[in-house]
N, C-alpha and C. Protein backbone atom coordinates (compact mmCIF):
# COMPACT_ATOMS: atom_id res chain seq x y z
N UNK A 1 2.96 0.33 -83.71
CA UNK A 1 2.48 -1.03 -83.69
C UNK A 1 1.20 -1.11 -84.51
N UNK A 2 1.36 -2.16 -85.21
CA UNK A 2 -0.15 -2.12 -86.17
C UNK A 2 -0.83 -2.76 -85.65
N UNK A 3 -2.92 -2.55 -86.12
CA UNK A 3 -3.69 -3.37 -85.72
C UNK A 3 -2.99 -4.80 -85.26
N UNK A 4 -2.64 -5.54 -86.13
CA UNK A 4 -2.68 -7.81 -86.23
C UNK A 4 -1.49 -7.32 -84.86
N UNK A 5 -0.47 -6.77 -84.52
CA UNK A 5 -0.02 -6.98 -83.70
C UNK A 5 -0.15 -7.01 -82.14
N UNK A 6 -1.64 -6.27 -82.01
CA UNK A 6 -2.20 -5.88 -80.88
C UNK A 6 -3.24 -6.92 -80.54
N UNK A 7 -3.49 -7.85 -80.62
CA UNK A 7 -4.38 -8.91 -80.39
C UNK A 7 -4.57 -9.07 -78.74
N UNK A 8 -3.23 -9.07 -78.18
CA UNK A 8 -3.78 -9.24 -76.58
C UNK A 8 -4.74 -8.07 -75.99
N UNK A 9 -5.74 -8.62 -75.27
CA UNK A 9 -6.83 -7.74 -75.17
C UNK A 9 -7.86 -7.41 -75.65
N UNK A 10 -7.82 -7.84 -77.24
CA UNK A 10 -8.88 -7.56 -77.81
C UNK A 10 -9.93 -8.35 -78.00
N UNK A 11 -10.97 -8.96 -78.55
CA UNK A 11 -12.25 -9.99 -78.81
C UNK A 11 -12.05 -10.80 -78.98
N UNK A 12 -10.65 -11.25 -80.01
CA UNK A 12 -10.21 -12.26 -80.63
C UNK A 12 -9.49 -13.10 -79.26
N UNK A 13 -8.65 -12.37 -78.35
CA UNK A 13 -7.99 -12.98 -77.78
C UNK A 13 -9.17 -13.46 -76.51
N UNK A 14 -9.49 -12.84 -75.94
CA UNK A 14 -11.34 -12.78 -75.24
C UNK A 14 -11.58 -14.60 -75.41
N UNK A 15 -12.33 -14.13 -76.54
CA UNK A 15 -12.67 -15.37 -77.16
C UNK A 15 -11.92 -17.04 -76.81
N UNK A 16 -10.89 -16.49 -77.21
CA UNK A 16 -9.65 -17.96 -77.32
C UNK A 16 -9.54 -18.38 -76.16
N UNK A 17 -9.46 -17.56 -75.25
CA UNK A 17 -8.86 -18.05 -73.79
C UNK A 17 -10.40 -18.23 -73.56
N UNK A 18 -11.58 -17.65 -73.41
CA UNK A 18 -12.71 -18.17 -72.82
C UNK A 18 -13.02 -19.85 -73.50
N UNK A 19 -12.47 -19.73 -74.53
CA UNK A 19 -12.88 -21.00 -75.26
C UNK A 19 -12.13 -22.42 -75.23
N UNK A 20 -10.75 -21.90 -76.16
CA UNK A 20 -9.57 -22.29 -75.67
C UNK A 20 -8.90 -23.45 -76.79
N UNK A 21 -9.65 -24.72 -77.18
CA UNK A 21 -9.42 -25.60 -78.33
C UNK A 21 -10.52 -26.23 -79.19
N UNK A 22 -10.27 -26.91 -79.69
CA UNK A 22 -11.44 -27.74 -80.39
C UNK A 22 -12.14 -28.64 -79.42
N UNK A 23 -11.83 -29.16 -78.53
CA UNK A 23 -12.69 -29.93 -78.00
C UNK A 23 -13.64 -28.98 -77.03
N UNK A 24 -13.08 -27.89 -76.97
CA UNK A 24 -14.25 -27.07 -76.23
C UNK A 24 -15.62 -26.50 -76.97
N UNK A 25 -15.23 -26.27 -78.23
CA UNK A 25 -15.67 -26.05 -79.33
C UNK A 25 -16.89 -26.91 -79.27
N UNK A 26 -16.45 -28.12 -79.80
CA UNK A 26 -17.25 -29.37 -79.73
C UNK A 26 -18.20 -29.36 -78.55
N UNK A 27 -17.55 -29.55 -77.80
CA UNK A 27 -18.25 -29.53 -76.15
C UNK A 27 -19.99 -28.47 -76.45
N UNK A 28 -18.79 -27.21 -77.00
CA UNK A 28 -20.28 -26.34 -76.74
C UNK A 28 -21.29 -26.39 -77.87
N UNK A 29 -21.03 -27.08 -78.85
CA UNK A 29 -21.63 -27.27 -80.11
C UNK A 29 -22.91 -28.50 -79.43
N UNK A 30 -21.99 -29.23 -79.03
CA UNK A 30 -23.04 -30.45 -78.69
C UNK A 30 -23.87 -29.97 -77.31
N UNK A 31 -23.61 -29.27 -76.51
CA UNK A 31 -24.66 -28.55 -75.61
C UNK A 31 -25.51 -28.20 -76.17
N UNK A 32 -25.18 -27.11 -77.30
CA UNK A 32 -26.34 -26.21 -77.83
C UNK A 32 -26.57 -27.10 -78.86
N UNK A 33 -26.90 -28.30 -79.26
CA UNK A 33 -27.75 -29.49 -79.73
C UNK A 33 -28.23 -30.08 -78.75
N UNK A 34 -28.04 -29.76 -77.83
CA UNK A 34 -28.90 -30.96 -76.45
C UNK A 34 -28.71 -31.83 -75.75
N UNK A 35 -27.34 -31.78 -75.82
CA UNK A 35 -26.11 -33.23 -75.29
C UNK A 35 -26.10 -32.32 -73.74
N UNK A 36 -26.77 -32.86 -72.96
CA UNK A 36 -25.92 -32.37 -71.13
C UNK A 36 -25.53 -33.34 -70.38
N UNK A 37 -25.64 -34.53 -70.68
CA UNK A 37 -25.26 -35.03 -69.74
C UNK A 37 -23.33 -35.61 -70.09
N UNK A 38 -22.74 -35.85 -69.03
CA UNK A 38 -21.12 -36.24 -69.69
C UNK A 38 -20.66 -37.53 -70.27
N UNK A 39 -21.60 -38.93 -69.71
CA UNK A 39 -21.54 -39.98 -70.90
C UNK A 39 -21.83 -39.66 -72.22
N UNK A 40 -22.58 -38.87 -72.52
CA UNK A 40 -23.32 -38.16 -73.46
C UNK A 40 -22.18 -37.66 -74.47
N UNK A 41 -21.56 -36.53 -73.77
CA UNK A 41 -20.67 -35.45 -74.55
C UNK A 41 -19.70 -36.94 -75.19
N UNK A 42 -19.55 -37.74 -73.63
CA UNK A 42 -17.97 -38.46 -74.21
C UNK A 42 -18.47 -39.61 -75.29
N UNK A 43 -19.44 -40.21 -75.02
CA UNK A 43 -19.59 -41.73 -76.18
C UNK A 43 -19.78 -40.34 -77.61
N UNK A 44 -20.44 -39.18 -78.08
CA UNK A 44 -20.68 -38.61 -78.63
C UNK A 44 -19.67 -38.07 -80.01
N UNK A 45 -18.71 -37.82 -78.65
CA UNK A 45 -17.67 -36.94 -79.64
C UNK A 45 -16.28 -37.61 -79.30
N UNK A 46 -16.27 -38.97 -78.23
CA UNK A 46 -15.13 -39.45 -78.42
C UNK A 46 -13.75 -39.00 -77.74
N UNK A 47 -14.25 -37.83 -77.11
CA UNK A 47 -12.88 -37.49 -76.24
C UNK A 47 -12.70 -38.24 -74.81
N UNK A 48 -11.40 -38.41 -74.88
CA UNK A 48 -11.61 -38.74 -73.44
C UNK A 48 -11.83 -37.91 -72.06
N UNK A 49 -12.50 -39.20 -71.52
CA UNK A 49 -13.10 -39.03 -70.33
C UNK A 49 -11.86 -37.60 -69.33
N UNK A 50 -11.38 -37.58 -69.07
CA UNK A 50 -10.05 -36.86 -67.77
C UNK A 50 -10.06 -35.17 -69.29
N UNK A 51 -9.77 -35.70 -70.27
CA UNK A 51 -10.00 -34.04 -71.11
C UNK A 51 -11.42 -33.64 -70.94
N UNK A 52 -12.56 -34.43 -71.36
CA UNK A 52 -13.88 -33.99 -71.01
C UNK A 52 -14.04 -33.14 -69.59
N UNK A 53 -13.98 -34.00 -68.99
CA UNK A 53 -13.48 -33.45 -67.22
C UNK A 53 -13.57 -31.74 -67.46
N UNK A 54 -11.94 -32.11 -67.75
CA UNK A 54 -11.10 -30.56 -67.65
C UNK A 54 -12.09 -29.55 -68.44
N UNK A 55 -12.27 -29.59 -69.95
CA UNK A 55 -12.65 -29.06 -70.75
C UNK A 55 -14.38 -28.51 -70.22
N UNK A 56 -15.10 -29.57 -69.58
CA UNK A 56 -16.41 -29.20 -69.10
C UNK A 56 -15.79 -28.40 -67.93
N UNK A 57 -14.99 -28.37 -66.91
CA UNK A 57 -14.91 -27.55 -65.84
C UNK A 57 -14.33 -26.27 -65.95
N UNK A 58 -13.61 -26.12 -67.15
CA UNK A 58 -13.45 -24.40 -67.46
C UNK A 58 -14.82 -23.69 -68.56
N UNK A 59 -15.15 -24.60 -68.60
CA UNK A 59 -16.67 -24.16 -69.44
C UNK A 59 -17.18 -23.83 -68.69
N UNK A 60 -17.38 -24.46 -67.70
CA UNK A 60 -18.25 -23.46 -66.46
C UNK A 60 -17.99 -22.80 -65.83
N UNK A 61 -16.47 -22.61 -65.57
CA UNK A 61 -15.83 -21.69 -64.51
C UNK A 61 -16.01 -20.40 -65.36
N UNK A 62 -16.16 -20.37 -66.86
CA UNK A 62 -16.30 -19.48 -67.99
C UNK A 62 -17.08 -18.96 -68.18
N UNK A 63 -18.29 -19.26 -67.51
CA UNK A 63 -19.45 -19.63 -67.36
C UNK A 63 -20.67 -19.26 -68.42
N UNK A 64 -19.89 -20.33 -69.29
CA UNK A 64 -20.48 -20.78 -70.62
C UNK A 64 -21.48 -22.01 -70.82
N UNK A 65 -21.30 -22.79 -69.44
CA UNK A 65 -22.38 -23.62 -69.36
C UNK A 65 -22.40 -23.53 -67.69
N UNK A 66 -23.47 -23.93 -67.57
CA UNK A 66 -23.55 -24.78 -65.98
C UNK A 66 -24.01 -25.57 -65.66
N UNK A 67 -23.12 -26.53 -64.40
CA UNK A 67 -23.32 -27.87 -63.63
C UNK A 67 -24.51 -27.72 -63.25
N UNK A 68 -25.35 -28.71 -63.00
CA UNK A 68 -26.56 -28.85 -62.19
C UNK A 68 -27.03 -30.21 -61.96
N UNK A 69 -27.90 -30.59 -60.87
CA UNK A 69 -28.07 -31.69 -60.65
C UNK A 69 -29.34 -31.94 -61.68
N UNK A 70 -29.43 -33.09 -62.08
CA UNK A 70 -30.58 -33.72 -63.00
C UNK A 70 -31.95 -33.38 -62.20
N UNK A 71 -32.25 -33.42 -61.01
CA UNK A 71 -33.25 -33.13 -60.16
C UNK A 71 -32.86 -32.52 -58.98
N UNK A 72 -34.08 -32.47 -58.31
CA UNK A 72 -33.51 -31.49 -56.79
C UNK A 72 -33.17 -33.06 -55.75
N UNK A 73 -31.70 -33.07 -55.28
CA UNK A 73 -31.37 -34.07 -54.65
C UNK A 73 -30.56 -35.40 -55.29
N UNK A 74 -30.85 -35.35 -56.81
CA UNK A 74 -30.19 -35.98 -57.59
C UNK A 74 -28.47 -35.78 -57.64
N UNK A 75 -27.82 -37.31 -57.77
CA UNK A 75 -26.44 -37.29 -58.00
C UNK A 75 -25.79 -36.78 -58.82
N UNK A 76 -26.76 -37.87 -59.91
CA UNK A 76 -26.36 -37.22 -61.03
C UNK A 76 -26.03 -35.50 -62.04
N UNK A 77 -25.44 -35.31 -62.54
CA UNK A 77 -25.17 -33.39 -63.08
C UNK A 77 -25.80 -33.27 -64.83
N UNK A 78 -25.98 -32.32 -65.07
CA UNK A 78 -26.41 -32.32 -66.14
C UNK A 78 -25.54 -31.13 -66.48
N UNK A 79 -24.80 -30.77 -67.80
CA UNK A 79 -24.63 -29.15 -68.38
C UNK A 79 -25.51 -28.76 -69.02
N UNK A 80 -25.79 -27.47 -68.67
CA UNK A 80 -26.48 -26.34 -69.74
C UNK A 80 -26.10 -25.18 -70.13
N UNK A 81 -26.19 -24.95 -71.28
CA UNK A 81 -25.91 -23.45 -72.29
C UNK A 81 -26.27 -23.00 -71.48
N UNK A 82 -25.64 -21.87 -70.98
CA UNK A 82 -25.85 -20.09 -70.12
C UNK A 82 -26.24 -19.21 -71.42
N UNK A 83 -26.76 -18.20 -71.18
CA UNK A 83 -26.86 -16.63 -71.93
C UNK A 83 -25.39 -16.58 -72.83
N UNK A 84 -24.72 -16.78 -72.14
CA UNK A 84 -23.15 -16.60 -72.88
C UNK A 84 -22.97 -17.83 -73.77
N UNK A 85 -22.76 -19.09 -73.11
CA UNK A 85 -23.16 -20.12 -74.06
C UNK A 85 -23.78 -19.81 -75.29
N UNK A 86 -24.93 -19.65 -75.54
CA UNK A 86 -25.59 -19.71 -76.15
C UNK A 86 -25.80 -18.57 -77.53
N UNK A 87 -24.67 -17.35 -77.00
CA UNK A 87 -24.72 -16.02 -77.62
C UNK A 87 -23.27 -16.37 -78.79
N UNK A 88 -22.81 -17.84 -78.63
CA UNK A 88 -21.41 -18.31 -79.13
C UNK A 88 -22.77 -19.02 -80.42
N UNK A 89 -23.96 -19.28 -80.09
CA UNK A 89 -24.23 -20.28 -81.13
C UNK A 89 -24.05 -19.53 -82.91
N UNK A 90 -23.87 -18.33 -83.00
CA UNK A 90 -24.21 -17.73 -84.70
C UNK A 90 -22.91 -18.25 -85.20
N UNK A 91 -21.74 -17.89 -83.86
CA UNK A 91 -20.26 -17.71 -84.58
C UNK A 91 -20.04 -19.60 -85.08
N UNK A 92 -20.86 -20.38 -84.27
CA UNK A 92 -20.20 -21.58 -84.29
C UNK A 92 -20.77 -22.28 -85.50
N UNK A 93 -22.12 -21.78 -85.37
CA UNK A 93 -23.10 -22.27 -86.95
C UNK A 93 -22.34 -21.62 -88.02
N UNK A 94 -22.12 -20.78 -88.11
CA UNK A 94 -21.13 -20.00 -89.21
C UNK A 94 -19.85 -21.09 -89.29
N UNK A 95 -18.88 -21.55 -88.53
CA UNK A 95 -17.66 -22.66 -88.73
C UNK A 95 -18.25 -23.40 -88.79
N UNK A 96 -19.05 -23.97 -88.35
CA UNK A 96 -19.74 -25.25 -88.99
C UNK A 96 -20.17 -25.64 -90.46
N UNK A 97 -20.55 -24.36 -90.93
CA UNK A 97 -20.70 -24.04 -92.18
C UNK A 97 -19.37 -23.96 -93.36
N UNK A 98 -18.63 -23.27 -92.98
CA UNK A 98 -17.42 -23.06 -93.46
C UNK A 98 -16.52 -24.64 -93.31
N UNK A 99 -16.81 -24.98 -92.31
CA UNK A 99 -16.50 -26.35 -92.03
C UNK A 99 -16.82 -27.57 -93.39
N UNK A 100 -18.32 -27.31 -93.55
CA UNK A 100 -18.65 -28.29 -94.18
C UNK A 100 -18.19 -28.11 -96.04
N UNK A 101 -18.24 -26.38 -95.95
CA UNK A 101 -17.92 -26.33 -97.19
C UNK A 101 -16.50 -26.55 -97.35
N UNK A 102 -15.54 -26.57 -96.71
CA UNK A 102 -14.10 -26.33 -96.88
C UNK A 102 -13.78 -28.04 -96.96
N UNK A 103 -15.02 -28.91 -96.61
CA UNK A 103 -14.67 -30.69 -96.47
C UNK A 103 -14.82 -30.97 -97.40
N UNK A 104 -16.24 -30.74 -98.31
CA UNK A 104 -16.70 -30.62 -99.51
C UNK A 104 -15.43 -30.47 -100.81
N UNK A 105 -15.32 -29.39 -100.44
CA UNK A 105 -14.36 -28.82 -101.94
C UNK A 105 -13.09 -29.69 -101.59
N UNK A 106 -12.50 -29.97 -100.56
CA UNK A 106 -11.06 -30.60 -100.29
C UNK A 106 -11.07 -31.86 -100.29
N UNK A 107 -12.39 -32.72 -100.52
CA UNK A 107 -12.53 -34.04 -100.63
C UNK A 107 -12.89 -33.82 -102.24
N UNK A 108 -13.44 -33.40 -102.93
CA UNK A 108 -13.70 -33.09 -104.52
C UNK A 108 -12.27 -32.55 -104.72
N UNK A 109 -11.70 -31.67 -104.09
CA UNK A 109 -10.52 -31.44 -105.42
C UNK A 109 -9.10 -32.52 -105.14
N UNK A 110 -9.03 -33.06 -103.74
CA UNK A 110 -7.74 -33.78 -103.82
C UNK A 110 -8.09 -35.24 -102.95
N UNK A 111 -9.45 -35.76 -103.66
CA UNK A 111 -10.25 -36.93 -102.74
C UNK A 111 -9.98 -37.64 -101.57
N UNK A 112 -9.41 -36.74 -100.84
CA UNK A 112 -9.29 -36.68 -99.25
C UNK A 112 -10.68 -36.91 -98.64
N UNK A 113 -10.67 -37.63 -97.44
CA UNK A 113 -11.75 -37.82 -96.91
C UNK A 113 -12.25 -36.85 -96.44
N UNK A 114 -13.55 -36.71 -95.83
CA UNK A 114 -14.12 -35.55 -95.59
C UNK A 114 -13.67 -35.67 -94.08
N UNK A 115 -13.46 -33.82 -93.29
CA UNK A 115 -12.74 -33.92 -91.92
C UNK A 115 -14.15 -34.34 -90.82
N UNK A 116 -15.78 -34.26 -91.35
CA UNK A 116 -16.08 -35.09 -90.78
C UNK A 116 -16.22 -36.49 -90.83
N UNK A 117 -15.16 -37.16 -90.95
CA UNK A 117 -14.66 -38.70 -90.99
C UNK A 117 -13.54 -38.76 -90.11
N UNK A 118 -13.04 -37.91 -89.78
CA UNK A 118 -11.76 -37.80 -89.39
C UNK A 118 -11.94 -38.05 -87.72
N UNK A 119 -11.36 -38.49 -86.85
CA UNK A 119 -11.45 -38.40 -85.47
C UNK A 119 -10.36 -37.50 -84.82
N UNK A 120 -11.02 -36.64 -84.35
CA UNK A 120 -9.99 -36.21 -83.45
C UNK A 120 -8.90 -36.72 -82.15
């Protein structure tokens, strides 16, 4: 069996399941910019409300961010980047990067809009 076929188990797969899609992605991108609260994440990035939900509650069960109340006694919750959270920020600045250049060149060579225009 070669390396590419052995993926279960390894970092790559780690990764995916701790993470899981793009809107988690997002999710943790906009944490580690400063977005905690969940009107926040959702008017922000536009997902809906019941995926936000889901997507913030395996983030923490992941425990890539955590719930907390805005104050001591407060209703309201706030998320925050954990140690782990936050150890995701190089890989994500790096796709973000690659991101912007890959919008760049694909809107210049076949004047497609750029994919940040695009809504998910």
């Amino acid at each position: 069996m070669n390396e590419l076929t052995r993926i279960e188990g390894c970092g790559m797969d780690y990764a995916v399941r701790q993470i899981g899609d793009s809107w988690s992605l997002l999710i943790v991108w906009a944490a580690l910019q400063g977005t905690t609260r969940f009107d926040n994440f959702q008017s922000g990035l536009g997902v809906a409300r019941n995926i936000l939900s889901n997507r913030l509650a395996k983030l923490v069960d992941e425990g890539i961010l955590v719930k907390r109340p805005v104050q001591s006694g407060a209703r309201r919750l706030e998320y925050r980047v954990t140690g782990k959270g936050e150890a995701l920020r190089p890989a994500l600045e790096l796709i973000k990067g690659w991101g912007e250049g890959a919008s760049v060149k694909s809107a210049s060579v076949t004047g497609a809009a750029s994919y940040n225009s695009v809504r998910h």
